[in-house]
Protein backbone atom coordinates (compact mmCIF):
# COMPACT_ATOMS: atom_id res chain seq x y z
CA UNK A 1 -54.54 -28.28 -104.00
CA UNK A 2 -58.45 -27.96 -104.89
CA UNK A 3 -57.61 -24.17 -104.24
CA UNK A 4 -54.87 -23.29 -106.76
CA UNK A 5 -56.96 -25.56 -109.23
CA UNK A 6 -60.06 -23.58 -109.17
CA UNK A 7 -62.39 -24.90 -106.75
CA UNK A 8 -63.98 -22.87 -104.25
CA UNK A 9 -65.10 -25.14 -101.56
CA UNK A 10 -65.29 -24.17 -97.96
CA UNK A 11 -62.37 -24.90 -95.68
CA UNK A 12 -65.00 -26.81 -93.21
CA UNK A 13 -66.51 -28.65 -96.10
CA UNK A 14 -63.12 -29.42 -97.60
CA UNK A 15 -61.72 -30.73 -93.83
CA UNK A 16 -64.79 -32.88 -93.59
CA UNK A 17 -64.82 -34.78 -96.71
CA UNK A 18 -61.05 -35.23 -96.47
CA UNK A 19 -61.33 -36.40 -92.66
CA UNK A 20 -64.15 -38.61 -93.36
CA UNK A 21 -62.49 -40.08 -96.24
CA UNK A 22 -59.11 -40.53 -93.72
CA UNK A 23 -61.19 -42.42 -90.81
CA UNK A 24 -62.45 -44.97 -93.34
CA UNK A 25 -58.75 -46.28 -93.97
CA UNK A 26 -58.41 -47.46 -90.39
CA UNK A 27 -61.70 -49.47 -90.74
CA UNK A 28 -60.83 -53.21 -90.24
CA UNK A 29 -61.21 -54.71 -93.73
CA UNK A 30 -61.81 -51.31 -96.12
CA UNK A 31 -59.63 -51.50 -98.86
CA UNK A 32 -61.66 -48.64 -100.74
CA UNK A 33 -61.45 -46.24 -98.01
CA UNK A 34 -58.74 -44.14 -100.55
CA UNK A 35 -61.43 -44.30 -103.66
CA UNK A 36 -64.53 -43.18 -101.31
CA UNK A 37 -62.38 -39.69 -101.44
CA UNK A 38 -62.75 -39.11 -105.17
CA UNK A 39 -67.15 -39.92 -104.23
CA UNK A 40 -67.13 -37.72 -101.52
CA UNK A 41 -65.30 -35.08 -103.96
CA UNK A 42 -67.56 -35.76 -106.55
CA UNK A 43 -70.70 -34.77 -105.06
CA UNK A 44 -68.92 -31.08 -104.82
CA UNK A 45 -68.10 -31.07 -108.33
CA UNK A 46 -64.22 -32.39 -108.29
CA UNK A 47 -64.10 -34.63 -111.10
CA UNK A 48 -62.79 -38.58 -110.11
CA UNK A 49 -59.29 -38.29 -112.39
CA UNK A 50 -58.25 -35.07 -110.39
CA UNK A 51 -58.52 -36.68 -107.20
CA UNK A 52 -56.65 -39.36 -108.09
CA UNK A 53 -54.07 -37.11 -109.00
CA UNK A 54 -54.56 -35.18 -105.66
CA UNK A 55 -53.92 -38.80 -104.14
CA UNK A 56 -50.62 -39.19 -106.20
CA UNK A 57 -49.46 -36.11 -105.23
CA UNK A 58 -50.09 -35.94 -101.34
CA UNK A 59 -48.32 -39.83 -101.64
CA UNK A 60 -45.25 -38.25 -103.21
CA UNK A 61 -45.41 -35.33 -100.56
CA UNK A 62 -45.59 -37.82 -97.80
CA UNK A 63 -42.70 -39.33 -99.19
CA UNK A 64 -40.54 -36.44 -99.87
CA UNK A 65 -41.16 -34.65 -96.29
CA UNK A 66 -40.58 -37.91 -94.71
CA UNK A 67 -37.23 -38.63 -96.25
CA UNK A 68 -36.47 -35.06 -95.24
CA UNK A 69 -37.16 -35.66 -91.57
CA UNK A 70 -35.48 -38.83 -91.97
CA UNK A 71 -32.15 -37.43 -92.41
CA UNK A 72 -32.40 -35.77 -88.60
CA UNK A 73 -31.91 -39.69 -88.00
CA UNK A 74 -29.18 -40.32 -89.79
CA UNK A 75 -26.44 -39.64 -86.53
CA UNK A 76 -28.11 -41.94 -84.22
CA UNK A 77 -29.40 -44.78 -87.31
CA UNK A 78 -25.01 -44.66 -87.69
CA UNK A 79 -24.24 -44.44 -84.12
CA UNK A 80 -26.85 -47.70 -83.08
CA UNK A 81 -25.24 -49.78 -86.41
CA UNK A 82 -22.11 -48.75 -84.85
CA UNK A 83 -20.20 -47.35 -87.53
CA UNK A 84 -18.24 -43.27 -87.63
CA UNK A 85 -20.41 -40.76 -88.19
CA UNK A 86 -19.17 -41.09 -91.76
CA UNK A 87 -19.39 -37.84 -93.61
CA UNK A 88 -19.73 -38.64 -97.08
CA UNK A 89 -22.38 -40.92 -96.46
CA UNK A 90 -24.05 -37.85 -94.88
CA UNK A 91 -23.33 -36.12 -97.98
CA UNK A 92 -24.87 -38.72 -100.31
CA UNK A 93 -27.99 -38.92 -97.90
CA UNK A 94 -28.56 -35.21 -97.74
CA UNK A 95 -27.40 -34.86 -101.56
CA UNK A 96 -30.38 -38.02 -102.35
CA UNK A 97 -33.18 -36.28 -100.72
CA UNK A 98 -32.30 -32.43 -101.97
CA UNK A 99 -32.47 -34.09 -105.63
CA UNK A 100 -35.86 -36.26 -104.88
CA UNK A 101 -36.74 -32.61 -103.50
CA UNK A 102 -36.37 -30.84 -106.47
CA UNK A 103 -37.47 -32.97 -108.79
CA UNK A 104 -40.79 -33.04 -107.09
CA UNK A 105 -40.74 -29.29 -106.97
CA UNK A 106 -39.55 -28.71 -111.09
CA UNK A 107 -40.64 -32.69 -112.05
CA UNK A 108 -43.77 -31.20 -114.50
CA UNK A 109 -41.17 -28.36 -116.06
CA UNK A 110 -38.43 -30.75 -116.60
CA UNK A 111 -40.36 -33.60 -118.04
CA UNK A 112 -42.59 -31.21 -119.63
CA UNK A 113 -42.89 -32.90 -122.98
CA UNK A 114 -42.55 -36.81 -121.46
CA UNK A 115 -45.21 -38.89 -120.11
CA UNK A 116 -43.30 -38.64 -116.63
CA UNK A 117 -44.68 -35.04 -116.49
CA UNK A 118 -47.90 -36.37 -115.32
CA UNK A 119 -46.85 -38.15 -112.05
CA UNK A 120 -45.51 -34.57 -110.77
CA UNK A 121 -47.89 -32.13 -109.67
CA UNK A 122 -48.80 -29.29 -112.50
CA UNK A 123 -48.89 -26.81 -109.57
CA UNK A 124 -46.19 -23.72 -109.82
CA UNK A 125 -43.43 -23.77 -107.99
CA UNK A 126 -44.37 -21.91 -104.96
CA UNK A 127 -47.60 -24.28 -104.25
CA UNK A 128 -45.58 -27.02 -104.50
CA UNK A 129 -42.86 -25.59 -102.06
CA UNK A 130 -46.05 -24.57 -99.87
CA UNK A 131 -47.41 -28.27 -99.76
CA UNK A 132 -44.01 -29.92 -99.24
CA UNK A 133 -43.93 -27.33 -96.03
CA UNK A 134 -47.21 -27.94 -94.80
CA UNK A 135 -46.37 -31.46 -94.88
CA UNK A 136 -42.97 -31.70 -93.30
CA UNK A 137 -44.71 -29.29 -90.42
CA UNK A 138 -47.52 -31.97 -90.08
CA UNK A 139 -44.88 -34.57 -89.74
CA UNK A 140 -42.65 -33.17 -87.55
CA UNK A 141 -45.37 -32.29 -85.25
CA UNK A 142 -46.87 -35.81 -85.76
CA UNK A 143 -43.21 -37.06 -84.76
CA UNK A 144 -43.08 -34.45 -81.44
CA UNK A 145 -46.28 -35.72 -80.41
CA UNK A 146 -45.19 -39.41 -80.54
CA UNK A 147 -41.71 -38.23 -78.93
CA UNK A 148 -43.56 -36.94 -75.97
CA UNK A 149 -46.09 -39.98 -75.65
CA UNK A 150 -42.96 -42.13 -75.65
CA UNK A 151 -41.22 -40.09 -73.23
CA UNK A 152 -44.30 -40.24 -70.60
CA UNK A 153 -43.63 -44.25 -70.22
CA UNK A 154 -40.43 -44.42 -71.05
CA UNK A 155 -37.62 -41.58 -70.03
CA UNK A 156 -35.82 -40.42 -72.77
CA UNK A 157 -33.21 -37.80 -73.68
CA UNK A 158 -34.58 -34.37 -74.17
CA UNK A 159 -31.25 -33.61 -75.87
CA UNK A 160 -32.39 -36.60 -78.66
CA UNK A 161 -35.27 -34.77 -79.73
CA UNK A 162 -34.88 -34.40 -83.08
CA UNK A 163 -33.15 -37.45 -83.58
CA UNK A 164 -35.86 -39.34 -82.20
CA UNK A 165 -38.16 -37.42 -84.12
């Protein structure tokens, strides 16, 4: 995001800043662990409103690759409630998410003249398509990672994999 916006900061300085400002949130009690991100961006000349922004847009990113990976769920979420794998409710779910998809990706062109416009990140399309990719990787892999922990105490279906993930 800094990137496509202009700023040249070092990957290794970039990961730092961004990891430090992560570890804070898990501190017992630190409810400004999110705002320490747009200090420790300051002091490398990233002004305060565009990191709020940046936090905006990675929360609408975790979102939207989450409700993507969600709908690998959707068979075994209808098979445990115990109702048909039902395919126009597959439909709708798939249809929800491919809309909340694209407006993310087009949300700044098709609100351009609206005050929505600036809730959706002003990147161009194929940044935004990059950072919704990026995430769902990180997420998926997040989700493999927890499949395989839960699999080393408790046995469970290889075959389930990406429904359990």
């Amino acid at each position: 995001m800094l990137l496509s916006k202009g700023h040249k900061i070092d990957i290794l300085e970039t990961s730092y800043r961004w990891e430090f400002s992560e570890i804070k949130r898990f501190v017992p009690g630190n409810v400004w662990s999110l705002l320490s991100r747009a200090s420790l961006f300051g002091d490398v000349g990233v002004d305060k409103k565009r990191t709020a922004k940046f936090l905006l847009y990675e929360f609408e990113l975790i979102i939207i690759s989450s409700a993507i990976l969600s709908l690998l769920a959707i068979p075994m979420a209808l098979e445990y409630l115990g109702i048909s794998l039902n395919l126009e409710f597959r439909l709708i779910s798939y249809s929800l998410v491919l809309l909340g998809g694209l407006v993310f990706l087009f949300g700044h062109s098709i609100f351009k003249r609206n005050k929505l416009s600036k809730i959706f990140p002003d990147f161009g399309f194929e940044d935004n398509l990059f950072l919704l990719f990026i995430y769902t990787v990180a997420f998926f892999s997040f989700s493999a990672g927890t499949f395989f922990a839960a699999s080393a105490v408790y046995p469970l279906n290889p075959s389930d994999f990406l429904k359990y993930v």
